[in-house]
PDB file of N, CA and C in Angstrom:
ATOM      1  N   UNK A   1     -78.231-140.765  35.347  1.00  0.00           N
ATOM      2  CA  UNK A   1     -77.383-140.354  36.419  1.00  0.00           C
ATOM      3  C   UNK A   1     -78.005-139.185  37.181  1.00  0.00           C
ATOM      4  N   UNK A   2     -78.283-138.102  36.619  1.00  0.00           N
ATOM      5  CA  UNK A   2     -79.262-136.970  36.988  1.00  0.00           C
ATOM      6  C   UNK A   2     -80.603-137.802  38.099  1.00  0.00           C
ATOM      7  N   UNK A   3     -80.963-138.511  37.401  1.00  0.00           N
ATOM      8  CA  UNK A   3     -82.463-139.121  37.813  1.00  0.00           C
ATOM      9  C   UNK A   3     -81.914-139.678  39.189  1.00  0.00           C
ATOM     10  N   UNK A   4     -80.770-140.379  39.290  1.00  0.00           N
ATOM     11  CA  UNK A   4     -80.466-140.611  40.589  1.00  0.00           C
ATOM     12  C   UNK A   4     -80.172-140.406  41.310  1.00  0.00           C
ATOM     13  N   UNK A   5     -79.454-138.695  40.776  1.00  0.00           N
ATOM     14  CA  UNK A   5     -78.720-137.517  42.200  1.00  0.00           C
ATOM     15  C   UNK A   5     -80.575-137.229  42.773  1.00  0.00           C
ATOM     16  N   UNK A   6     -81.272-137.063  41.720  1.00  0.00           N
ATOM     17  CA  UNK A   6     -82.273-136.130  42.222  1.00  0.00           C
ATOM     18  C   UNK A   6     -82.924-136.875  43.284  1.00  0.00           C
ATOM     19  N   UNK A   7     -83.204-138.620  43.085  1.00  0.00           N
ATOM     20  CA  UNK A   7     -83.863-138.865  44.214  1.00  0.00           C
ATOM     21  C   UNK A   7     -83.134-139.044  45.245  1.00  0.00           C
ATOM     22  N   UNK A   8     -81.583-139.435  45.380  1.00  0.00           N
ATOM     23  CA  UNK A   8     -80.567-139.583  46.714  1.00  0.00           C
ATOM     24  C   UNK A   8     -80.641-137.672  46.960  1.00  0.00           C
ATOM     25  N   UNK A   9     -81.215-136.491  45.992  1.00  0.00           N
ATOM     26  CA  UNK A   9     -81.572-135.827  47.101  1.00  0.00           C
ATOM     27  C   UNK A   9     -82.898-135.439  47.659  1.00  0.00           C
ATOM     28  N   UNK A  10     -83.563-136.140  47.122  1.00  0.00           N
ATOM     29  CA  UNK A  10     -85.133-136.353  48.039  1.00  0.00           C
ATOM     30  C   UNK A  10     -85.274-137.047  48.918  1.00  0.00           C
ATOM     31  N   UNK A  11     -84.694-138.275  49.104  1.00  0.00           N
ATOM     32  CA  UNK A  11     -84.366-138.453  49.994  1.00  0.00           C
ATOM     33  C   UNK A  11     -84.290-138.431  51.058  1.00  0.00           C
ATOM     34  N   UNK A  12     -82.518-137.623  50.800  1.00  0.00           N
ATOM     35  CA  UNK A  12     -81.832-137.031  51.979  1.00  0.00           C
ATOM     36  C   UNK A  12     -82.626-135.750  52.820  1.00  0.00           C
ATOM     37  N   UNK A  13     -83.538-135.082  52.009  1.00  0.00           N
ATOM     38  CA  UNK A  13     -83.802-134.544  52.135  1.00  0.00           C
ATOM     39  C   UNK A  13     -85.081-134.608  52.976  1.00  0.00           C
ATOM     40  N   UNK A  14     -86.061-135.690  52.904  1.00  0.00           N
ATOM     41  CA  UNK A  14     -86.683-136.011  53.519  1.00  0.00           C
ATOM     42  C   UNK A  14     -86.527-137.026  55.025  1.00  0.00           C
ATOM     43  N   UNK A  15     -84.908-137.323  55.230  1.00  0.00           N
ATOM     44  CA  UNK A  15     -84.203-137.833  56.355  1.00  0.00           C
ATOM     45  C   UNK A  15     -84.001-136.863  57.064  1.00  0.00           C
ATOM     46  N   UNK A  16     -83.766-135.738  56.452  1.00  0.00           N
ATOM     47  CA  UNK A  16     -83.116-134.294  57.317  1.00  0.00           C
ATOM     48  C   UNK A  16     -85.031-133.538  58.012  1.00  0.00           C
ATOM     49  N   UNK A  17     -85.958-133.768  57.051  1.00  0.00           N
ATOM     50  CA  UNK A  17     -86.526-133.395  57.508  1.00  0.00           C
ATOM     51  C   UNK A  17     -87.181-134.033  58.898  1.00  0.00           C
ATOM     52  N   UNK A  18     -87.189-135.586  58.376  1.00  0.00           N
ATOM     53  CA  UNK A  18     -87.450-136.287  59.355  1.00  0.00           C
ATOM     54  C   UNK A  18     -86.617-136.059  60.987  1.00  0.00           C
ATOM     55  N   UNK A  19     -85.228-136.428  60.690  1.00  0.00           N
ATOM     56  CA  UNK A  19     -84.893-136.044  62.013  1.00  0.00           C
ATOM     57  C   UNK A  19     -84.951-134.404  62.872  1.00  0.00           C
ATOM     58  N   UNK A  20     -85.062-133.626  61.781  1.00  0.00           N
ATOM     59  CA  UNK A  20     -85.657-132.326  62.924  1.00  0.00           C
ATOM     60  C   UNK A  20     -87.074-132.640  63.457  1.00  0.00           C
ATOM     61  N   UNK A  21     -88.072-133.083  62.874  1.00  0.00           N
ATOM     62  CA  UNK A  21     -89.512-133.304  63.592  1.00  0.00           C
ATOM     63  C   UNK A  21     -88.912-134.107  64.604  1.00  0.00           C
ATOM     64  N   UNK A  22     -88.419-135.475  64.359  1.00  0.00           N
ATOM     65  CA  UNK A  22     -87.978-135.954  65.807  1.00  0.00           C
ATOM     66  C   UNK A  22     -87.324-135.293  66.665  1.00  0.00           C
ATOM     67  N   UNK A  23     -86.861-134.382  65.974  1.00  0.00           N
ATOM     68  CA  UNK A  23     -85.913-133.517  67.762  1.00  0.00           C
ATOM     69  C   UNK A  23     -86.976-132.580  67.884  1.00  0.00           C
ATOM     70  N   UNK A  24     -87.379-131.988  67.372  1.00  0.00           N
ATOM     71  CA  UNK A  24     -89.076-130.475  67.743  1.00  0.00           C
ATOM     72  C   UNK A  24     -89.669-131.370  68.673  1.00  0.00           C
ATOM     73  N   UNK A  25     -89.838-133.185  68.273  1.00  0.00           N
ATOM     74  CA  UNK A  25     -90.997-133.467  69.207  1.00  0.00           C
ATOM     75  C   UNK A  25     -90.377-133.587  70.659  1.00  0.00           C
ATOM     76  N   UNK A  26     -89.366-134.530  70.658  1.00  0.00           N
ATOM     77  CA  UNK A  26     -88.381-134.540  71.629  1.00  0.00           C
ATOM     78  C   UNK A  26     -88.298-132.994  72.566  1.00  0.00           C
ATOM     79  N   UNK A  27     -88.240-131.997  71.611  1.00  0.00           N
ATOM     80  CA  UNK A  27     -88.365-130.793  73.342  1.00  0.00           C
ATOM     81  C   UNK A  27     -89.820-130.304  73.372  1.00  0.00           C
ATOM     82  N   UNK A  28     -90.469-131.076  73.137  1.00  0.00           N
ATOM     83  CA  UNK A  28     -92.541-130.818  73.330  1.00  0.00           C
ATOM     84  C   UNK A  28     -92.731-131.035  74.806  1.00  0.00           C
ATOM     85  N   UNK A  29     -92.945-130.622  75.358  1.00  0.00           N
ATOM     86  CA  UNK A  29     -93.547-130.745  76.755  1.00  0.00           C
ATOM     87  C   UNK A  29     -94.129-131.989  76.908  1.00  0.00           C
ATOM     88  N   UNK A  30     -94.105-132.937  77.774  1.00  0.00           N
ATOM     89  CA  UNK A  30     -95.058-134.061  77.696  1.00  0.00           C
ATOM     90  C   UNK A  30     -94.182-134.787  76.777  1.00  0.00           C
ATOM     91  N   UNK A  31     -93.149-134.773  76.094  1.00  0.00           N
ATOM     92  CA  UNK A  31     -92.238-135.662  75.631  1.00  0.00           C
ATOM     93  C   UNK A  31     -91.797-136.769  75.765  1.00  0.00           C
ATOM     94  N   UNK A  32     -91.421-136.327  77.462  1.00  0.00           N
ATOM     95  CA  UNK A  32     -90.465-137.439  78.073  1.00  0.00           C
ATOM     96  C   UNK A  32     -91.425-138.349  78.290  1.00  0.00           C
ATOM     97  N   UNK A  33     -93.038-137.930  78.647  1.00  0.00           N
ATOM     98  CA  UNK A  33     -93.750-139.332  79.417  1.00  0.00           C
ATOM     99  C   UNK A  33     -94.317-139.910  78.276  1.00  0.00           C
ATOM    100  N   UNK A  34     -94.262-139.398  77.050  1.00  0.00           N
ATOM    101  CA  UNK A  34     -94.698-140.523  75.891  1.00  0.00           C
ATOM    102  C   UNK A  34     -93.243-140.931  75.133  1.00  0.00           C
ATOM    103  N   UNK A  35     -92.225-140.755  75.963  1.00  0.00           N
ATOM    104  CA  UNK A  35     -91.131-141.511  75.548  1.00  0.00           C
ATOM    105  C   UNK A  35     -90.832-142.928  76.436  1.00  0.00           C
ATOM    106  N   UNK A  36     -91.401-142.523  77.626  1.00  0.00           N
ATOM    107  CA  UNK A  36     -91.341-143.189  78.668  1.00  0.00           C
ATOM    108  C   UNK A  36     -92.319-144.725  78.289  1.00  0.00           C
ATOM    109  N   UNK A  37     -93.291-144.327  78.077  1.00  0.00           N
ATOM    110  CA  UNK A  37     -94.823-144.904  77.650  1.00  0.00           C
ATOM    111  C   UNK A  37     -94.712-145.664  76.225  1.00  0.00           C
ATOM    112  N   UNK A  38     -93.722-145.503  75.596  1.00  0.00           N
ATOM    113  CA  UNK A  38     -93.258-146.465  74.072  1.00  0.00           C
ATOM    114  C   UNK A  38     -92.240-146.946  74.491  1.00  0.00           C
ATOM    115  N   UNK A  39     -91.324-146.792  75.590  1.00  0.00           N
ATOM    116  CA  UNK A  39     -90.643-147.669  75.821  1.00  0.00           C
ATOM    117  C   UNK A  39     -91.142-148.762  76.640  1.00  0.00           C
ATOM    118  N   UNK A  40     -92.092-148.756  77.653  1.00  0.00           N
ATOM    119  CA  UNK A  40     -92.862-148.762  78.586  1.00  0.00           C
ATOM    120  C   UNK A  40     -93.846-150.717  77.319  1.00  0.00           C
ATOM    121  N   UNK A  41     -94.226-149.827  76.946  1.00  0.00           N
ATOM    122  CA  UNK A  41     -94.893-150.496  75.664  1.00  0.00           C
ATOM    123  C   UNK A  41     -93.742-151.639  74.595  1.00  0.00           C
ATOM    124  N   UNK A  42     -92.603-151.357  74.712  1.00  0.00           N
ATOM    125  CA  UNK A  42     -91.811-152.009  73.563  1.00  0.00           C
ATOM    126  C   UNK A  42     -90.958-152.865  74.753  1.00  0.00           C
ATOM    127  N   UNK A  43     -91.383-152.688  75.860  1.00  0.00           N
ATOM    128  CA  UNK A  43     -91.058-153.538  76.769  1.00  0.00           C
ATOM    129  C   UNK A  43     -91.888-155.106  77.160  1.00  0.00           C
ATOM    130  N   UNK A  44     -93.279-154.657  77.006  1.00  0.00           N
ATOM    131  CA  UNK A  44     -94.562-155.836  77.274  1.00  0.00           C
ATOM    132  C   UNK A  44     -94.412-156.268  75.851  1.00  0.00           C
ATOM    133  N   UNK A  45     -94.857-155.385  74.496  1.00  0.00           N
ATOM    134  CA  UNK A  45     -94.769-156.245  73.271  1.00  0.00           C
ATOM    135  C   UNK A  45     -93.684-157.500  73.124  1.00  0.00           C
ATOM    136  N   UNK A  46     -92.475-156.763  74.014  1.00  0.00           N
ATOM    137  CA  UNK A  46     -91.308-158.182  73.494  1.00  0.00           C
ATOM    138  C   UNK A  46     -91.756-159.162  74.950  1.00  0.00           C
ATOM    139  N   UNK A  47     -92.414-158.955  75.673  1.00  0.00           N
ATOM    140  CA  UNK A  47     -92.618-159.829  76.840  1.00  0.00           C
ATOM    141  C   UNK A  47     -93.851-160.908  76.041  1.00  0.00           C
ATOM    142  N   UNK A  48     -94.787-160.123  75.217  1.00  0.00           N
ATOM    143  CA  UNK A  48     -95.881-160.995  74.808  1.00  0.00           C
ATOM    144  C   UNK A  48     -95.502-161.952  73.740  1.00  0.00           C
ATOM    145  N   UNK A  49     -94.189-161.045  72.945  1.00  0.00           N
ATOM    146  CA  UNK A  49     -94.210-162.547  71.585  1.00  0.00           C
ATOM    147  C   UNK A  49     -93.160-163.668  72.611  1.00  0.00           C
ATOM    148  N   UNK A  50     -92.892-163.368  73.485  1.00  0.00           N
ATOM    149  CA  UNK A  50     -92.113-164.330  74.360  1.00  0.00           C
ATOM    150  C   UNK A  50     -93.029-165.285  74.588  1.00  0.00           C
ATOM    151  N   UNK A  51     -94.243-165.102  75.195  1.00  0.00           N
ATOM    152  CA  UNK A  51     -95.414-165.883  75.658  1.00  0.00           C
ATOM    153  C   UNK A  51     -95.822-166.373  74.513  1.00  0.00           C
ATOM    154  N   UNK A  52     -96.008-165.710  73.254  1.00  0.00           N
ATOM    155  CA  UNK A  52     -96.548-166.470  72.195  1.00  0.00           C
ATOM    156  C   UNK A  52     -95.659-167.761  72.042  1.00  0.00           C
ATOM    157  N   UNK A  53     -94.119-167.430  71.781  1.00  0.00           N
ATOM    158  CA  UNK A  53     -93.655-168.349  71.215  1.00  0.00           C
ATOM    159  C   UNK A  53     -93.873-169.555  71.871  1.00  0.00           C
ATOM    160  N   UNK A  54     -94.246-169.598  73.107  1.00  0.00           N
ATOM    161  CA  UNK A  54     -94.278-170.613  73.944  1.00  0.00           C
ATOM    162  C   UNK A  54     -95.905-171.928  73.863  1.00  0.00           C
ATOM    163  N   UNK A  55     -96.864-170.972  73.143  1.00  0.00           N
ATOM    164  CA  UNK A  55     -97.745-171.026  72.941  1.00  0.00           C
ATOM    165  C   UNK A  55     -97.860-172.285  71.556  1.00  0.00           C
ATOM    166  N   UNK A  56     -96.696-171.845  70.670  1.00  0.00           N
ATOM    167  CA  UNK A  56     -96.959-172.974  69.511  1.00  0.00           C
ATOM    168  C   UNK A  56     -95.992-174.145  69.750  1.00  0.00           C
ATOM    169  N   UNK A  57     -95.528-174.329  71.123  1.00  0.00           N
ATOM    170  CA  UNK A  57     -94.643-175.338  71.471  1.00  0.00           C
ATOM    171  C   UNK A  57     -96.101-175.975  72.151  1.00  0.00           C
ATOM    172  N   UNK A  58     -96.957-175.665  73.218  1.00  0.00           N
ATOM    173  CA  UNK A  58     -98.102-176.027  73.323  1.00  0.00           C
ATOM    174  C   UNK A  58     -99.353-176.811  72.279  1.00  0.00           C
ATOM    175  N   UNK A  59     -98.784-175.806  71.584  1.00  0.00           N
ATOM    176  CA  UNK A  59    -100.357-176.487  70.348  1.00  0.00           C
ATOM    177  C   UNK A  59     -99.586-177.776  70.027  1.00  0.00           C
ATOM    178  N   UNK A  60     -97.994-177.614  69.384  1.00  0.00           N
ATOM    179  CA  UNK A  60     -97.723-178.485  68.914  1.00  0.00           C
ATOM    180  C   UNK A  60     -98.147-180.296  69.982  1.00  0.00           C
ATOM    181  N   UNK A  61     -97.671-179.687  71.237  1.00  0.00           N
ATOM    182  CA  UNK A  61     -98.384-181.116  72.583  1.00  0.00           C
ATOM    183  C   UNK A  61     -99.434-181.258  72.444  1.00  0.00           C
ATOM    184  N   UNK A  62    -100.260-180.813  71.903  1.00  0.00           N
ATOM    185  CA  UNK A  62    -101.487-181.255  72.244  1.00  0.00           C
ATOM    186  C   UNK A  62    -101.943-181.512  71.128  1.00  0.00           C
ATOM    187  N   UNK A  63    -101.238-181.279  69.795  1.00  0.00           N
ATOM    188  CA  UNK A  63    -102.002-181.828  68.429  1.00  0.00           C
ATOM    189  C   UNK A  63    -101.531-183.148  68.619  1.00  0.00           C
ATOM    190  N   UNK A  64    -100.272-183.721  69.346  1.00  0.00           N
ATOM    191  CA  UNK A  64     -99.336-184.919  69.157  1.00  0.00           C
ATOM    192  C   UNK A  64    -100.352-185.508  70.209  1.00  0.00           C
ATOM    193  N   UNK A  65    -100.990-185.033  71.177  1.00  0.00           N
ATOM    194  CA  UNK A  65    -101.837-185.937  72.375  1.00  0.00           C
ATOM    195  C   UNK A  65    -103.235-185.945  71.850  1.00  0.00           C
ATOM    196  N   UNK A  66    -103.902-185.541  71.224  1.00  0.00           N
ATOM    197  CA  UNK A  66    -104.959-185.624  70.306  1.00  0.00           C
ATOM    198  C   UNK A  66    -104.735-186.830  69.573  1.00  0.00           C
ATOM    199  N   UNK A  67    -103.807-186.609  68.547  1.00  0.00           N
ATOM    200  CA  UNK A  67    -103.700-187.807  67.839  1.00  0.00           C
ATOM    201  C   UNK A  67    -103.442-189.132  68.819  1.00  0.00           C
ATOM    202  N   UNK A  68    -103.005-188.982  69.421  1.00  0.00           N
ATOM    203  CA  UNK A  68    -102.507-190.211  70.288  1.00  0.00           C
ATOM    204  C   UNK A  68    -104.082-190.989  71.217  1.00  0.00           C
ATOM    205  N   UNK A  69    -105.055-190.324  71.299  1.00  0.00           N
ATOM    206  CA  UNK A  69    -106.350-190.281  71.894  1.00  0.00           C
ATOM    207  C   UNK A  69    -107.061-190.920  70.792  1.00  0.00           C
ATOM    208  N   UNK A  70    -107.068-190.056  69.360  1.00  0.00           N
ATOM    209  CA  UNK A  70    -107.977-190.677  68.605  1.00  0.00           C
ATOM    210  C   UNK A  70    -107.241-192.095  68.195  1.00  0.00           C
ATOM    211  N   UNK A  71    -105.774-192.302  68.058  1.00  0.00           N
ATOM    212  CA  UNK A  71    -105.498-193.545  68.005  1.00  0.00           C
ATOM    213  C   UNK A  71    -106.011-194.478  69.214  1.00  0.00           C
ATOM    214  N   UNK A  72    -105.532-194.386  70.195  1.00  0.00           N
ATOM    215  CA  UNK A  72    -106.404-195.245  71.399  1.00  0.00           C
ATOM    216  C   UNK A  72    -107.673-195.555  71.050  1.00  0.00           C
ATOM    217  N   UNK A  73    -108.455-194.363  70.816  1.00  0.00           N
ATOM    218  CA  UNK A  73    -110.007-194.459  70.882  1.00  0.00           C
ATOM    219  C   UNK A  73    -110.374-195.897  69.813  1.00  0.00           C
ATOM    220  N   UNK A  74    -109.529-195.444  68.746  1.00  0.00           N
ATOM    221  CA  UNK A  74    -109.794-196.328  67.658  1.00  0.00           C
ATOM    222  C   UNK A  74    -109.322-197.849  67.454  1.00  0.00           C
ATOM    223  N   UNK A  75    -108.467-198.340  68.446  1.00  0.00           N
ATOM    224  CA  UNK A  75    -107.672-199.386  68.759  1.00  0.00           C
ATOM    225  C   UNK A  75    -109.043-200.410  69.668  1.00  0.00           C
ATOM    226  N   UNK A  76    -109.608-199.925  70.346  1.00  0.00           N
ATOM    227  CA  UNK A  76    -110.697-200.647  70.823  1.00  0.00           C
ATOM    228  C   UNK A  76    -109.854-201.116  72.175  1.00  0.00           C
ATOM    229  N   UNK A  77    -108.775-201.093  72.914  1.00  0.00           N
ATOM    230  CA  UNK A  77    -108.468-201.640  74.145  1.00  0.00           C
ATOM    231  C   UNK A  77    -108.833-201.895  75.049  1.00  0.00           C
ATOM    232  N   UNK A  78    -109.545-200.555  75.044  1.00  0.00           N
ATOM    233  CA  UNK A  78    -110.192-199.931  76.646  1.00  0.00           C
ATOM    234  C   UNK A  78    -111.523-200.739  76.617  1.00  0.00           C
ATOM    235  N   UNK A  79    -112.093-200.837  77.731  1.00  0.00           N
ATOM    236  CA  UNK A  79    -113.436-201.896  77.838  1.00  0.00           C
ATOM    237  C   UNK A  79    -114.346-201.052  78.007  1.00  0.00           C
ATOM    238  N   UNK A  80    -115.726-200.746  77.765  1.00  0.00           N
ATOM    239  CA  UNK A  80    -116.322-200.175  77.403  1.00  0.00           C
ATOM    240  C   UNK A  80    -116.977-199.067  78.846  1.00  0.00           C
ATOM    241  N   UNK A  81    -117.195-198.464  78.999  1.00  0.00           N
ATOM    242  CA  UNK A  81    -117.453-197.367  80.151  1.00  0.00           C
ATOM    243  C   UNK A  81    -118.547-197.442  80.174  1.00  0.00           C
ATOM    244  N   UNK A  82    -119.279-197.805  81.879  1.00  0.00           N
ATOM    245  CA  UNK A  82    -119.965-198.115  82.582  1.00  0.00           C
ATOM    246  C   UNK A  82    -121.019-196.782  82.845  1.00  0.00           C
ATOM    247  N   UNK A  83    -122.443-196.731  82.465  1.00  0.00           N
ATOM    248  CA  UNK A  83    -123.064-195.731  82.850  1.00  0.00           C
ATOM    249  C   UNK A  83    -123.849-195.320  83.907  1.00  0.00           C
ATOM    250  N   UNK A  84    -123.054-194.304  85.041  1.00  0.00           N
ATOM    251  CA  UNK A  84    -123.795-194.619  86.452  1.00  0.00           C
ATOM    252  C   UNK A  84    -125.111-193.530  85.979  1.00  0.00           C
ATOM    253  N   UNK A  85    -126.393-193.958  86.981  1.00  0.00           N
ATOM    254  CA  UNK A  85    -127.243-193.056  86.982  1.00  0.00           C
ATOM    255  C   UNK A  85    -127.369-192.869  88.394  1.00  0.00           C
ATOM    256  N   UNK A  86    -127.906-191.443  88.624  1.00  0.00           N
ATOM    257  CA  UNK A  86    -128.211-190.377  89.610  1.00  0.00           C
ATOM    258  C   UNK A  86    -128.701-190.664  90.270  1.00  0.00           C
ATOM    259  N   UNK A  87    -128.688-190.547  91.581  1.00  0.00           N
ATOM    260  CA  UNK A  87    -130.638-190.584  92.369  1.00  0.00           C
ATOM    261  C   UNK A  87    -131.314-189.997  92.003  1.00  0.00           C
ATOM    262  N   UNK A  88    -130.942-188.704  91.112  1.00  0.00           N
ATOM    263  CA  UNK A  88    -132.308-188.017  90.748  1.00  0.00           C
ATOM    264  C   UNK A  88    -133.191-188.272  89.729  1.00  0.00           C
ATOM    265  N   UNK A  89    -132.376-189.290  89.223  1.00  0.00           N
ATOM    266  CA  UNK A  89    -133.101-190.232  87.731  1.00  0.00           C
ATOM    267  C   UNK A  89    -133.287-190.813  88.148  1.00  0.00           C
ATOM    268  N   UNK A  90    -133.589-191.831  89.151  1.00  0.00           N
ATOM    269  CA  UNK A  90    -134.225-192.873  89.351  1.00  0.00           C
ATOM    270  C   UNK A  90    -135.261-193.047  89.815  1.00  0.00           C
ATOM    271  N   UNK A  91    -136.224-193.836  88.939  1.00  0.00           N
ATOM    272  CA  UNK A  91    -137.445-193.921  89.443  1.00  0.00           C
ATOM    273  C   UNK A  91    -138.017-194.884  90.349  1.00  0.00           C
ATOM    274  N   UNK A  92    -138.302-194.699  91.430  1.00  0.00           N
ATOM    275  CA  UNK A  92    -138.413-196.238  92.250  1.00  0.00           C
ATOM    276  C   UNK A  92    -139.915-195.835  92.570  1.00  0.00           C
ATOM    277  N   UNK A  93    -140.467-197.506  92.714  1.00  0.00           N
ATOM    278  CA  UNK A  93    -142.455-197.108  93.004  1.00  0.00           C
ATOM    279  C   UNK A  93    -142.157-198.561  93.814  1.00  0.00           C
ATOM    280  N   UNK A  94    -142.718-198.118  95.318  1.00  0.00           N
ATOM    281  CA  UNK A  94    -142.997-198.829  96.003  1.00  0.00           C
ATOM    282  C   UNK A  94    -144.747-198.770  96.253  1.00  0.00           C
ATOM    283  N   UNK A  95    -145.307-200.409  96.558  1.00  0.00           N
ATOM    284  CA  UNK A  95    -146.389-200.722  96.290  1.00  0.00           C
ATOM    285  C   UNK A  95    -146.733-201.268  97.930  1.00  0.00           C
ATOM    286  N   UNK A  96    -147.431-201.100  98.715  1.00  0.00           N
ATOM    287  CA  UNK A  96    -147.819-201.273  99.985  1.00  0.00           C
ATOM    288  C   UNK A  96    -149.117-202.925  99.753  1.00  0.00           C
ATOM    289  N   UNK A  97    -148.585-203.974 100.792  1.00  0.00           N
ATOM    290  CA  UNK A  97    -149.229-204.853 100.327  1.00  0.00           C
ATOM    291  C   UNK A  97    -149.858-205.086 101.783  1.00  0.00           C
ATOM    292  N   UNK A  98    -151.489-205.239 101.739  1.00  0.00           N
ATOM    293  CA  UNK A  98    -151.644-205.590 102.958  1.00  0.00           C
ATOM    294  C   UNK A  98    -152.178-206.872 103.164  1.00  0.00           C
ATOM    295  N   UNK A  99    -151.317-207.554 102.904  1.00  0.00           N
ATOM    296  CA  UNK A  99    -150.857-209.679 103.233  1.00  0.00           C
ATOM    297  C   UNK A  99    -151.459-210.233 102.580  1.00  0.00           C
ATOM    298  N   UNK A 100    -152.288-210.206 102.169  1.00  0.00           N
ATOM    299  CA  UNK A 100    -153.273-210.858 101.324  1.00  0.00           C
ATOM    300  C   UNK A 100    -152.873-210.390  99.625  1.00  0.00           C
ATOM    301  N   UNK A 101    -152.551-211.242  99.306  1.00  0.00           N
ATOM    302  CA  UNK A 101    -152.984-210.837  97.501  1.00  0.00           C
ATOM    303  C   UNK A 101    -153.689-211.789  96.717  1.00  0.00           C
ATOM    304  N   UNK A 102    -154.893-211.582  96.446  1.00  0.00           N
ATOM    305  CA  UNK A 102    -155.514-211.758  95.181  1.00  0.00           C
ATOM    306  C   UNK A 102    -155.397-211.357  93.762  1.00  0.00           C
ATOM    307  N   UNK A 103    -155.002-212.340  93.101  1.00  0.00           N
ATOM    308  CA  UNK A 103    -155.165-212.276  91.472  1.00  0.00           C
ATOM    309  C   UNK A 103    -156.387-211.947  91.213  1.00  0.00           C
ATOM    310  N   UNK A 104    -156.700-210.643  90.826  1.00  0.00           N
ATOM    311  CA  UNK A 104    -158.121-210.635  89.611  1.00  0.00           C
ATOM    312  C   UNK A 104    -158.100-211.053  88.429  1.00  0.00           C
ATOM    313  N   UNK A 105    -158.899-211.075  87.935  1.00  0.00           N
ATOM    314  CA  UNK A 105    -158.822-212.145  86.464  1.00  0.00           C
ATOM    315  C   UNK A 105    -160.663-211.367  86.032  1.00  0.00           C
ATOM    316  N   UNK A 106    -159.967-210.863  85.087  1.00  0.00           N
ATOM    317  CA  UNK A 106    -160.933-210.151  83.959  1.00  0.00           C
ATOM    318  C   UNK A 106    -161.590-210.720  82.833  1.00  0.00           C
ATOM    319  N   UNK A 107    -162.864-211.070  83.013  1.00  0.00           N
ATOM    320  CA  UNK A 107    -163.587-211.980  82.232  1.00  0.00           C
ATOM    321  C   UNK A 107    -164.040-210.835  80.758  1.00  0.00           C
ATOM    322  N   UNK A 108    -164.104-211.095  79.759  1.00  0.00           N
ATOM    323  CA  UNK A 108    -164.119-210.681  78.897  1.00  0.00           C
ATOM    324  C   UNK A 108    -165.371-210.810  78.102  1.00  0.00           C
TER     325      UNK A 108
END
């Protein structure tokens, strides 16, 4: 019983101390604008887990459209995709003929 007055008064005692530092800081000069500045702050933090939460409604769409892709992919439906090439890959060799062509034929 003793053992438990003593810590309900450590405690208390450390609540009492606590709230005078909060009031000493409270009349510190420069107080108000770092009161201003945590509220300031506890204003965006609850704005950001807002955005988060919105964020695992997202993942969740797109793990469900993923799967839905690799099912397609794997179903074979789709007809197979056509590969264009560039003009800049292409190699073209034009050969200038002047009217006449002769076959040579290489005797060995």
């Amino acid at each position: 019983m003793a053992r438990a007055r003593a810590q309900k008064d450590i405690l208390s005692r450390l609540a009492d101390a606590g709230e005078e530092a909060i009031q000493k800081l409270s009349e510190a000069p420069g107080a108000d604008r770092f009161m201003s500045a945590a509220n300031t702050m506890r204003d965006r933090v609850d704005e950001m887990q807002k955005r988060l939460r919105g964020l695992e409604a997202l993942e969740q769409r797109l793990a469900a459209l993923e799967r839905k892709v690799d099912r397609l992919s794997k179903s074979g439906s789709t007809a197979p995709a056509t590969r264009k090439t560039s003009t800049a890959t292409r190699k073209t060799t034009t050969t200038k003929s002047s009217g006449t062509s002769r076959a040579r034929t290489r005797k060995t």
